[in-house]
C-alpha atoms as a PDB file:
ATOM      1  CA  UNK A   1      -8.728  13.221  -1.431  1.00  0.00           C
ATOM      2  CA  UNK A   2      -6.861  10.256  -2.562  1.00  0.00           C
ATOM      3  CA  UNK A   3      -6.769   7.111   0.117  1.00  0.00           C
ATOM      4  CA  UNK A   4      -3.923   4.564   0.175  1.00  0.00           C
ATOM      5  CA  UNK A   5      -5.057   1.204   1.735  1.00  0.00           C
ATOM      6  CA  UNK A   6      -2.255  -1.061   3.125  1.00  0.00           C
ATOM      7  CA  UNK A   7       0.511  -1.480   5.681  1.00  0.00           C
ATOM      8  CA  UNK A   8       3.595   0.521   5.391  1.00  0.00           C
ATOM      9  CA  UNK A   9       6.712  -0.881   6.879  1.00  0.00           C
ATOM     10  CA  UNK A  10      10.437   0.598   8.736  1.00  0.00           C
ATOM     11  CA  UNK A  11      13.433   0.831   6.563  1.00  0.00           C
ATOM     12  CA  UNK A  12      16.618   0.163   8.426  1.00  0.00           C
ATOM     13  CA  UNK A  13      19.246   2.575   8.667  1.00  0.00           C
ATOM     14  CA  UNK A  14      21.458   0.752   6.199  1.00  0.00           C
ATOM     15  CA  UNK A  15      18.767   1.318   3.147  1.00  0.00           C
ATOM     16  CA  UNK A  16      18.312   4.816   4.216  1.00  0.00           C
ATOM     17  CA  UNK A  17      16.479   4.721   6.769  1.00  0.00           C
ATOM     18  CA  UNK A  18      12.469   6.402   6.683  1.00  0.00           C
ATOM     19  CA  UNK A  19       9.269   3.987   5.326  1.00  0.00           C
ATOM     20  CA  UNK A  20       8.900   1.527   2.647  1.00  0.00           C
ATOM     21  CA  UNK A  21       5.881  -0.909   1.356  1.00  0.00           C
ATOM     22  CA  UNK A  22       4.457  -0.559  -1.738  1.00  0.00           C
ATOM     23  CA  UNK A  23       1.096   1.390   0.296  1.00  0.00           C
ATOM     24  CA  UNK A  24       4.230   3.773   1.751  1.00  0.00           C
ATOM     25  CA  UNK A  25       5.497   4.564  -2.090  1.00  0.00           C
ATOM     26  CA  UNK A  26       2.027   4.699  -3.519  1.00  0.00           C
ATOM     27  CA  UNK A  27       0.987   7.259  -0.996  1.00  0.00           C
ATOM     28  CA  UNK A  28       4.316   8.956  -0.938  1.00  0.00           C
ATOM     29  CA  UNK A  29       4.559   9.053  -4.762  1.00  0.00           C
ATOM     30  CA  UNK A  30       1.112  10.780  -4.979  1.00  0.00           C
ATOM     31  CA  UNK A  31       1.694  13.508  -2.506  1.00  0.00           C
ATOM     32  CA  UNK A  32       4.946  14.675  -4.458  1.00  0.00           C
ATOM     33  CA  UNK A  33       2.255  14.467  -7.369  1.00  0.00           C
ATOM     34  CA  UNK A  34      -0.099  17.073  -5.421  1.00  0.00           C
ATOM     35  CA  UNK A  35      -2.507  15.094  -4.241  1.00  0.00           C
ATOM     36  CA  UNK A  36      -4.190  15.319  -0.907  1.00  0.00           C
ATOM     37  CA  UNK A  37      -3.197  11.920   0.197  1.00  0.00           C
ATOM     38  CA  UNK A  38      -4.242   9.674   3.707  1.00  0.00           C
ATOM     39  CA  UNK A  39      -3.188   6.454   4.202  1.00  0.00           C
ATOM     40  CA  UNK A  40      -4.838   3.650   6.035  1.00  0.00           C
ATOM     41  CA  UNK A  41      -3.186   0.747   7.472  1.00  0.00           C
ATOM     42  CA  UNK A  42      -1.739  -0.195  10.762  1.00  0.00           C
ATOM     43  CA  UNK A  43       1.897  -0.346  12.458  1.00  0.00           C
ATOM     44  CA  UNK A  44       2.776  -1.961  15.705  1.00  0.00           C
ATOM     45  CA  UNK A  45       2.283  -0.476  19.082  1.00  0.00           C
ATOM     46  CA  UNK A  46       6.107   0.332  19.107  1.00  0.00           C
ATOM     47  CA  UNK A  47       9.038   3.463  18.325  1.00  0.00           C
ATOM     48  CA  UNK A  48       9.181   1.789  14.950  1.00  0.00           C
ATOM     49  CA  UNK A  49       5.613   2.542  14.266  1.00  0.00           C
ATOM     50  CA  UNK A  50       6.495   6.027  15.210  1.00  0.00           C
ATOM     51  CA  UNK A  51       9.286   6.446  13.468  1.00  0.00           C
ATOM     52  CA  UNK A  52       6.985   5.153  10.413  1.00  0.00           C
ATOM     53  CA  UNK A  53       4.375   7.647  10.890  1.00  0.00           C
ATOM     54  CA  UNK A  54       6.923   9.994  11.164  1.00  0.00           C
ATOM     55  CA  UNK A  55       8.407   9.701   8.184  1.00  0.00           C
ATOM     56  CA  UNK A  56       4.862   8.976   6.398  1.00  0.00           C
ATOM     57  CA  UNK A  57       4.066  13.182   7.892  1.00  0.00           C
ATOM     58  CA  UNK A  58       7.455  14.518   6.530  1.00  0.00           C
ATOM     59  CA  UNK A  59       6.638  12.912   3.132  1.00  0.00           C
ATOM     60  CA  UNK A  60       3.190  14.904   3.094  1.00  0.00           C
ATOM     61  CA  UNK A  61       1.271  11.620   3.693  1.00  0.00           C
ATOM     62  CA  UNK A  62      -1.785  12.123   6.359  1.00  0.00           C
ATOM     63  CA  UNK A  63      -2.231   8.940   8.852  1.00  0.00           C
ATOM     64  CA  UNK A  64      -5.070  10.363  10.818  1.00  0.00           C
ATOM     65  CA  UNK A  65      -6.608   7.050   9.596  1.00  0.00           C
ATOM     66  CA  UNK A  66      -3.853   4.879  10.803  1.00  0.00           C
ATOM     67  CA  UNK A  67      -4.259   2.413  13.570  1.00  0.00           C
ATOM     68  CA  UNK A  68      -1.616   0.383  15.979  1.00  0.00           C
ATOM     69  CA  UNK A  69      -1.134  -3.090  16.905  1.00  0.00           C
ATOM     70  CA  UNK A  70      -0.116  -3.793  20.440  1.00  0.00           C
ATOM     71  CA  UNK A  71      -0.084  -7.326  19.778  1.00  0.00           C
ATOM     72  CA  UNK A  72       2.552  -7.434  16.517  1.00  0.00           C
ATOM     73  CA  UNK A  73       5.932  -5.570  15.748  1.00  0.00           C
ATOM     74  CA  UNK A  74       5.735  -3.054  13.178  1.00  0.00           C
ATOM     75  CA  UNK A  75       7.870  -4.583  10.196  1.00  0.00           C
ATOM     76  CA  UNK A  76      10.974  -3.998   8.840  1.00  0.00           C
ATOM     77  CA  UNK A  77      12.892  -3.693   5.640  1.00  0.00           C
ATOM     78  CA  UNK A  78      16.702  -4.938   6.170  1.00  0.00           C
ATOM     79  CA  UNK A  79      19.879  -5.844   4.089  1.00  0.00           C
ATOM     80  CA  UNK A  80      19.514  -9.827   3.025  1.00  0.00           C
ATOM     81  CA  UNK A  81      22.633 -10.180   5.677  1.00  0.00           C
ATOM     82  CA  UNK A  82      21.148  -9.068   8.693  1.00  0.00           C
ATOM     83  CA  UNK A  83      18.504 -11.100   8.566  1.00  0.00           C
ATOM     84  CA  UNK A  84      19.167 -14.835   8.195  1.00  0.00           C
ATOM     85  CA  UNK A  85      15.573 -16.096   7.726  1.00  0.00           C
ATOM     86  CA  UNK A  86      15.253 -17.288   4.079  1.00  0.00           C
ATOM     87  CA  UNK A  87      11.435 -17.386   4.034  1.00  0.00           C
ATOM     88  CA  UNK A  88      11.631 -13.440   4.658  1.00  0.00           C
ATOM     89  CA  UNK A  89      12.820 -12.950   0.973  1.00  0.00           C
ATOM     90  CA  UNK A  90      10.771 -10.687  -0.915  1.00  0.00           C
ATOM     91  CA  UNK A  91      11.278 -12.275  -3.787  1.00  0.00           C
ATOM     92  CA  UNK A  92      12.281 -15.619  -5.172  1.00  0.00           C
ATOM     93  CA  UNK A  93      16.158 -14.971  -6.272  1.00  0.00           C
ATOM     94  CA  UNK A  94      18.909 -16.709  -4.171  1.00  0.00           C
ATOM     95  CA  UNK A  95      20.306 -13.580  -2.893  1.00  0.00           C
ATOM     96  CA  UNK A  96      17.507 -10.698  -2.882  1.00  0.00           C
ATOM     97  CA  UNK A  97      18.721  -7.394  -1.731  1.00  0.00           C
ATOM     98  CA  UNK A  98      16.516  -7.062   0.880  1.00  0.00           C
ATOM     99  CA  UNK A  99      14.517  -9.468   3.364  1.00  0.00           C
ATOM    100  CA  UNK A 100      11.473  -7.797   5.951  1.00  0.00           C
ATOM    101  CA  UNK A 101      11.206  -8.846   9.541  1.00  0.00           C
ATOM    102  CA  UNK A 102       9.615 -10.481  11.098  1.00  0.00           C
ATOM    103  CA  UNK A 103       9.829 -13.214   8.325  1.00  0.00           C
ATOM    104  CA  UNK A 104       6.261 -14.565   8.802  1.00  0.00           C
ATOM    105  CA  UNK A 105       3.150 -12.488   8.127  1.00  0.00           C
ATOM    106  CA  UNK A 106       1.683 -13.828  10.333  1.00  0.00           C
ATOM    107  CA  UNK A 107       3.292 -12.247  13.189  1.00  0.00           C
ATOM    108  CA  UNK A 108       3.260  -8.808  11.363  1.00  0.00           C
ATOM    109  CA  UNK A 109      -0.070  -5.969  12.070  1.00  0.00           C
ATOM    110  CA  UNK A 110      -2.804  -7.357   9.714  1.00  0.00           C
ATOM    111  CA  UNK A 111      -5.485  -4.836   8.749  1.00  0.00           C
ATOM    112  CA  UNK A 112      -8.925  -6.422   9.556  1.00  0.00           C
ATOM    113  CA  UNK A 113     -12.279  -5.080   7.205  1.00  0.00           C
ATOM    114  CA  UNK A 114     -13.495  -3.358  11.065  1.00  0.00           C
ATOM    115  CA  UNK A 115     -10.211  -1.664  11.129  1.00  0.00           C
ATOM    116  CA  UNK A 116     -10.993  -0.576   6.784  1.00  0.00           C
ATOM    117  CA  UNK A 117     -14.307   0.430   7.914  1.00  0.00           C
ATOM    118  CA  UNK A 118     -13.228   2.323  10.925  1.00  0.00           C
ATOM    119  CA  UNK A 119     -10.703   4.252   9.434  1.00  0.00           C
ATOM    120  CA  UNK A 120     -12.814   5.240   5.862  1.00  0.00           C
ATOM    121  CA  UNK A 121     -15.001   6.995   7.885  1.00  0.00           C
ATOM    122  CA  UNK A 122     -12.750   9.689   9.238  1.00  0.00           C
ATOM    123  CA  UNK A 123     -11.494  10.379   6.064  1.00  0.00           C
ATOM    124  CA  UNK A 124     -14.192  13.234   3.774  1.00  0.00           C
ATOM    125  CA  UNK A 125     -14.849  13.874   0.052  1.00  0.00           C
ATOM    126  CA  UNK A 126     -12.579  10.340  -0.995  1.00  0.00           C
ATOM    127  CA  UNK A 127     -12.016  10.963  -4.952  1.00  0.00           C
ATOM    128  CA  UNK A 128      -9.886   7.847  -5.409  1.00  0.00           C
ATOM    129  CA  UNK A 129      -8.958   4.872  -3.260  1.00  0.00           C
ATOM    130  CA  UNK A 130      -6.245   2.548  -4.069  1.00  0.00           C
ATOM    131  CA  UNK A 131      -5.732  -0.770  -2.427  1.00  0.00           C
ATOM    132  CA  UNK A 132      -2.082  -0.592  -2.925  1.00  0.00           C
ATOM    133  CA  UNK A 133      -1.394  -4.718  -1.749  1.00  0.00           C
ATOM    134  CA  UNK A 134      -3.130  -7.438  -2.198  1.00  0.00           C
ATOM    135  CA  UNK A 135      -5.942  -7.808   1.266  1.00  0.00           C
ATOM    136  CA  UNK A 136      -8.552 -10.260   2.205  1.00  0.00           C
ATOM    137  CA  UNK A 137     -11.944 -10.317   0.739  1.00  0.00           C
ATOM    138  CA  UNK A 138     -13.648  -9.011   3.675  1.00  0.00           C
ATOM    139  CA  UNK A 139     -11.746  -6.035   3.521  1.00  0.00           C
ATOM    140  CA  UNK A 140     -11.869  -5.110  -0.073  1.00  0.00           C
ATOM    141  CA  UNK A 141     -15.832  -5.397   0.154  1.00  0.00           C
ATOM    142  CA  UNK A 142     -15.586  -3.052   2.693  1.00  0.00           C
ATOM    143  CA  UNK A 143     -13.472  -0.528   0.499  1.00  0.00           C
ATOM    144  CA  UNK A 144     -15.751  -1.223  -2.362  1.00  0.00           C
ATOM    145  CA  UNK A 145     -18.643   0.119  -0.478  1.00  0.00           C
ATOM    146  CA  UNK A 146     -16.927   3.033   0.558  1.00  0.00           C
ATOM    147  CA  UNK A 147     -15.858   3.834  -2.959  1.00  0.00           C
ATOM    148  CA  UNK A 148     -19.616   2.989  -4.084  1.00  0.00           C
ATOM    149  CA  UNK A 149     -21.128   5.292  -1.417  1.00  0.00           C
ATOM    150  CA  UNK A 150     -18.593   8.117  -1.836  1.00  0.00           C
ATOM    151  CA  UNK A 151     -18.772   8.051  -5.863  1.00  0.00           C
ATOM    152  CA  UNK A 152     -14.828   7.261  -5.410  1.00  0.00           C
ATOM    153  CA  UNK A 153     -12.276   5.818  -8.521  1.00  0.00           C
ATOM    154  CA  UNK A 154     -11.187   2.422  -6.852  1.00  0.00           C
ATOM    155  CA  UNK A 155      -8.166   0.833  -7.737  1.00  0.00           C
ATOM    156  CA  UNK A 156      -7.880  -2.623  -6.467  1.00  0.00           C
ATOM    157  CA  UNK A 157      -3.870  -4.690  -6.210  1.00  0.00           C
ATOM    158  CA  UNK A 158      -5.111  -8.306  -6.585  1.00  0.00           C
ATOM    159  CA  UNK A 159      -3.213 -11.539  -6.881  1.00  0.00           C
ATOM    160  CA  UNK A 160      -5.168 -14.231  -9.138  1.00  0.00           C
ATOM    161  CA  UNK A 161      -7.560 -15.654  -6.415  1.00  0.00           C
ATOM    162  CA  UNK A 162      -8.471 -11.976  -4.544  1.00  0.00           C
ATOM    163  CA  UNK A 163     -11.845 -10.501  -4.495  1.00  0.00           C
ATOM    164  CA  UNK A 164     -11.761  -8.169  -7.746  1.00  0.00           C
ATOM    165  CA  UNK A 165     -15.199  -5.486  -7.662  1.00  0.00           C
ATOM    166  CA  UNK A 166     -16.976  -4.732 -10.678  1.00  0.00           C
ATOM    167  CA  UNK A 167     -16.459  -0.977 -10.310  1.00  0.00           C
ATOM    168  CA  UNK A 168     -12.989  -1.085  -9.431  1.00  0.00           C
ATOM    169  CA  UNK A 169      -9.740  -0.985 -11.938  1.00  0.00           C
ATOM    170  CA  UNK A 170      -7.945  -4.352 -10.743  1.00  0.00           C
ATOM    171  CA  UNK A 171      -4.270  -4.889 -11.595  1.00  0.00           C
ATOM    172  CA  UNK A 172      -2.054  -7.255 -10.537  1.00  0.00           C
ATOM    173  CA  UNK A 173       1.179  -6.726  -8.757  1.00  0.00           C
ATOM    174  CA  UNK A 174       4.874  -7.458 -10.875  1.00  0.00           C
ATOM    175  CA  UNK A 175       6.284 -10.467  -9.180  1.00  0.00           C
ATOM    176  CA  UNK A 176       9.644  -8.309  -8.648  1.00  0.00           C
ATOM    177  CA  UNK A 177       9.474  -5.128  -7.432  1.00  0.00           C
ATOM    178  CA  UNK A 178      12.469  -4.091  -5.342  1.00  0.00           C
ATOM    179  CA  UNK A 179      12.733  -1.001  -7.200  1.00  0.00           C
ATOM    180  CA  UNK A 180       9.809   0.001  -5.785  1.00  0.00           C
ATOM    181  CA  UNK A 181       8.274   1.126  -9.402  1.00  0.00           C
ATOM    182  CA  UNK A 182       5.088  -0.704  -8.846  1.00  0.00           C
ATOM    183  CA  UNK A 183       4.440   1.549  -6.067  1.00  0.00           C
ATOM    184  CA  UNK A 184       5.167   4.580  -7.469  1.00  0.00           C
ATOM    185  CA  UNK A 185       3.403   4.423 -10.746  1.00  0.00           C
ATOM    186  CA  UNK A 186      -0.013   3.910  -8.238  1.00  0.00           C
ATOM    187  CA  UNK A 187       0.558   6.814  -6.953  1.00  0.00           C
ATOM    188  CA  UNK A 188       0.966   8.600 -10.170  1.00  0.00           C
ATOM    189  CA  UNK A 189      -2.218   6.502 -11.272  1.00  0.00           C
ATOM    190  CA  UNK A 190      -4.230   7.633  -8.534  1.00  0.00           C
ATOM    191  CA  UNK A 191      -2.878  11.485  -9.497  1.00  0.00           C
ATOM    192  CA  UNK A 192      -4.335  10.840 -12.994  1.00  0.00           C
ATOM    193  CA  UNK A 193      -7.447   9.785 -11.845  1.00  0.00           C
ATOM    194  CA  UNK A 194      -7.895  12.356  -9.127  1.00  0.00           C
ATOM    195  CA  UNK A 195      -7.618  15.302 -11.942  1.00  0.00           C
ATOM    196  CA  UNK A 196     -10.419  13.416 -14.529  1.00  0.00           C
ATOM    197  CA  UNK A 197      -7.491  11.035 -16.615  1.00  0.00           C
ATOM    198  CA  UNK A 198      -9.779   8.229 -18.651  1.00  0.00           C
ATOM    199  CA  UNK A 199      -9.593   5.672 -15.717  1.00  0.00           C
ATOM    200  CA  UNK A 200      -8.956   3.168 -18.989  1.00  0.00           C
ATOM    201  CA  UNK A 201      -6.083   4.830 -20.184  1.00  0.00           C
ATOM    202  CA  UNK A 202      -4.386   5.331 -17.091  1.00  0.00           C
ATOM    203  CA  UNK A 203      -4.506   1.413 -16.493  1.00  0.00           C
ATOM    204  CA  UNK A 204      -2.801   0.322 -19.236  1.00  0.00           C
ATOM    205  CA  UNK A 205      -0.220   2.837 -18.979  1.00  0.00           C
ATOM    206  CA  UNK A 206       0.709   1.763 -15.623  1.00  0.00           C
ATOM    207  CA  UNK A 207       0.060  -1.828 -16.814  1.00  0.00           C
ATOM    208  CA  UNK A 208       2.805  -1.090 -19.547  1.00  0.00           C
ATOM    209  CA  UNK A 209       5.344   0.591 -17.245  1.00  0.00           C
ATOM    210  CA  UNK A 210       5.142  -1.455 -14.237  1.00  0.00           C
ATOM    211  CA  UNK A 211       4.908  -4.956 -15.640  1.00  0.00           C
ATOM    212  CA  UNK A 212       1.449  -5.101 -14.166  1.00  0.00           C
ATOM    213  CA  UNK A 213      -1.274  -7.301 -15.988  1.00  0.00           C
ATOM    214  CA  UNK A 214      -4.654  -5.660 -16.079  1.00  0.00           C
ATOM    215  CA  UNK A 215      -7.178  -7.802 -14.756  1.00  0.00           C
ATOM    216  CA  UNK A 216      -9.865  -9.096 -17.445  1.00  0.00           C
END
């Protein structure tokens, strides 16, 4: 089985509609590759969320493992001109394509290391887990355990000052990814890995394709 960590988010009807986040196109990306995939992260309490998991199920991405926020609107992924709040840009051009909503993280479901720790252990025989987006410390020593005790590949999405395991292949994210590439070439990682690939080798392929920097 190959687990996704991280927060997938709504896509408004105007971008097609369905899920995005880099956790939604990692996961997404390595079902279509054939892998047995779950996801854990958590939506808000709310039809969005639904229409999230929704899509996440028609995609061939599991969310047994996914929680829900009462307490925080499940985000979403508009056209720059719907949303006028410029601190929602995902990016730092003057006029990026797309802005999410609610602009602040802050006010956005957070996964928590109870809520990682939770949700690992409904999930059997993990192979590989990827920590598609970059997550407090607390919760990628909780994922690093998990991968320790279940003899799991872990891929770890850092920035600069994250938590980075000794086990774990740590990359760090492109600075521009509204192509969603990043995303996809985890999940084609995390393929690779699942089947035996040289754990090496499949790093710096992705590292080469995305515009990632592997991690010394």
């Amino acid at each position: 089985m190959i687990v996704v960590v991280g927060n997938p988010i709504g896509r408004a009807v105007e971008l097609g509609g369905g899920v995005d986040g880099t956790a939604a196109r990692t996961a997404i990306a390595a079902a279509r590759g054939g892998g047995d995939v779950q996801l854990v992260g958590k939506t808000g309490e709310d039809p969005l969320g639904d229409e999230v998991l929704m899509a996440l199920a028609a995609a061939g991405v599991g969310h047994v493992a996914m929680l829900r926020d009462p307490d925080h609107p499940t985000p979403l992924a508009v056209a720059a001109g719907d949303a006028s709040p410029p601190s929602a840009m995902l990016d730092g051009d003057s006029e990026p394509p797309v802005v999410i909503v609610p602009a602040d993280p802050a006010d956005r479901p957070a996964l928590e290391a109870a809520d990682v720790e939770l949700a690992l252990r409904y999930l059997p025989d993990q192979r590989v887990i990827v920590v598609a987006e970059p997550q407090t410390d607390a919760v990628v020593a909780v994922v690093a355990d998990a991968a320790d005790y279940a003899g799991a590949q872990l891929v770890v999405v850092a920035s600069a000052s994250s938590q980075r395991p000794v086990r774990a292949l740590v990359i760090e994210p492109p600075t521009d990814d509204r192509d969603g590439l990043f995303g996809s070439l985890l999940g084609e990682l995390a393929v690779l890995l699942e089947s035996g690939a040289s754990p090496d080798e499949a790093l710096r392929g992705l590292a080469a394709r995305a515009g990632a920097t592997p991690a010394e």
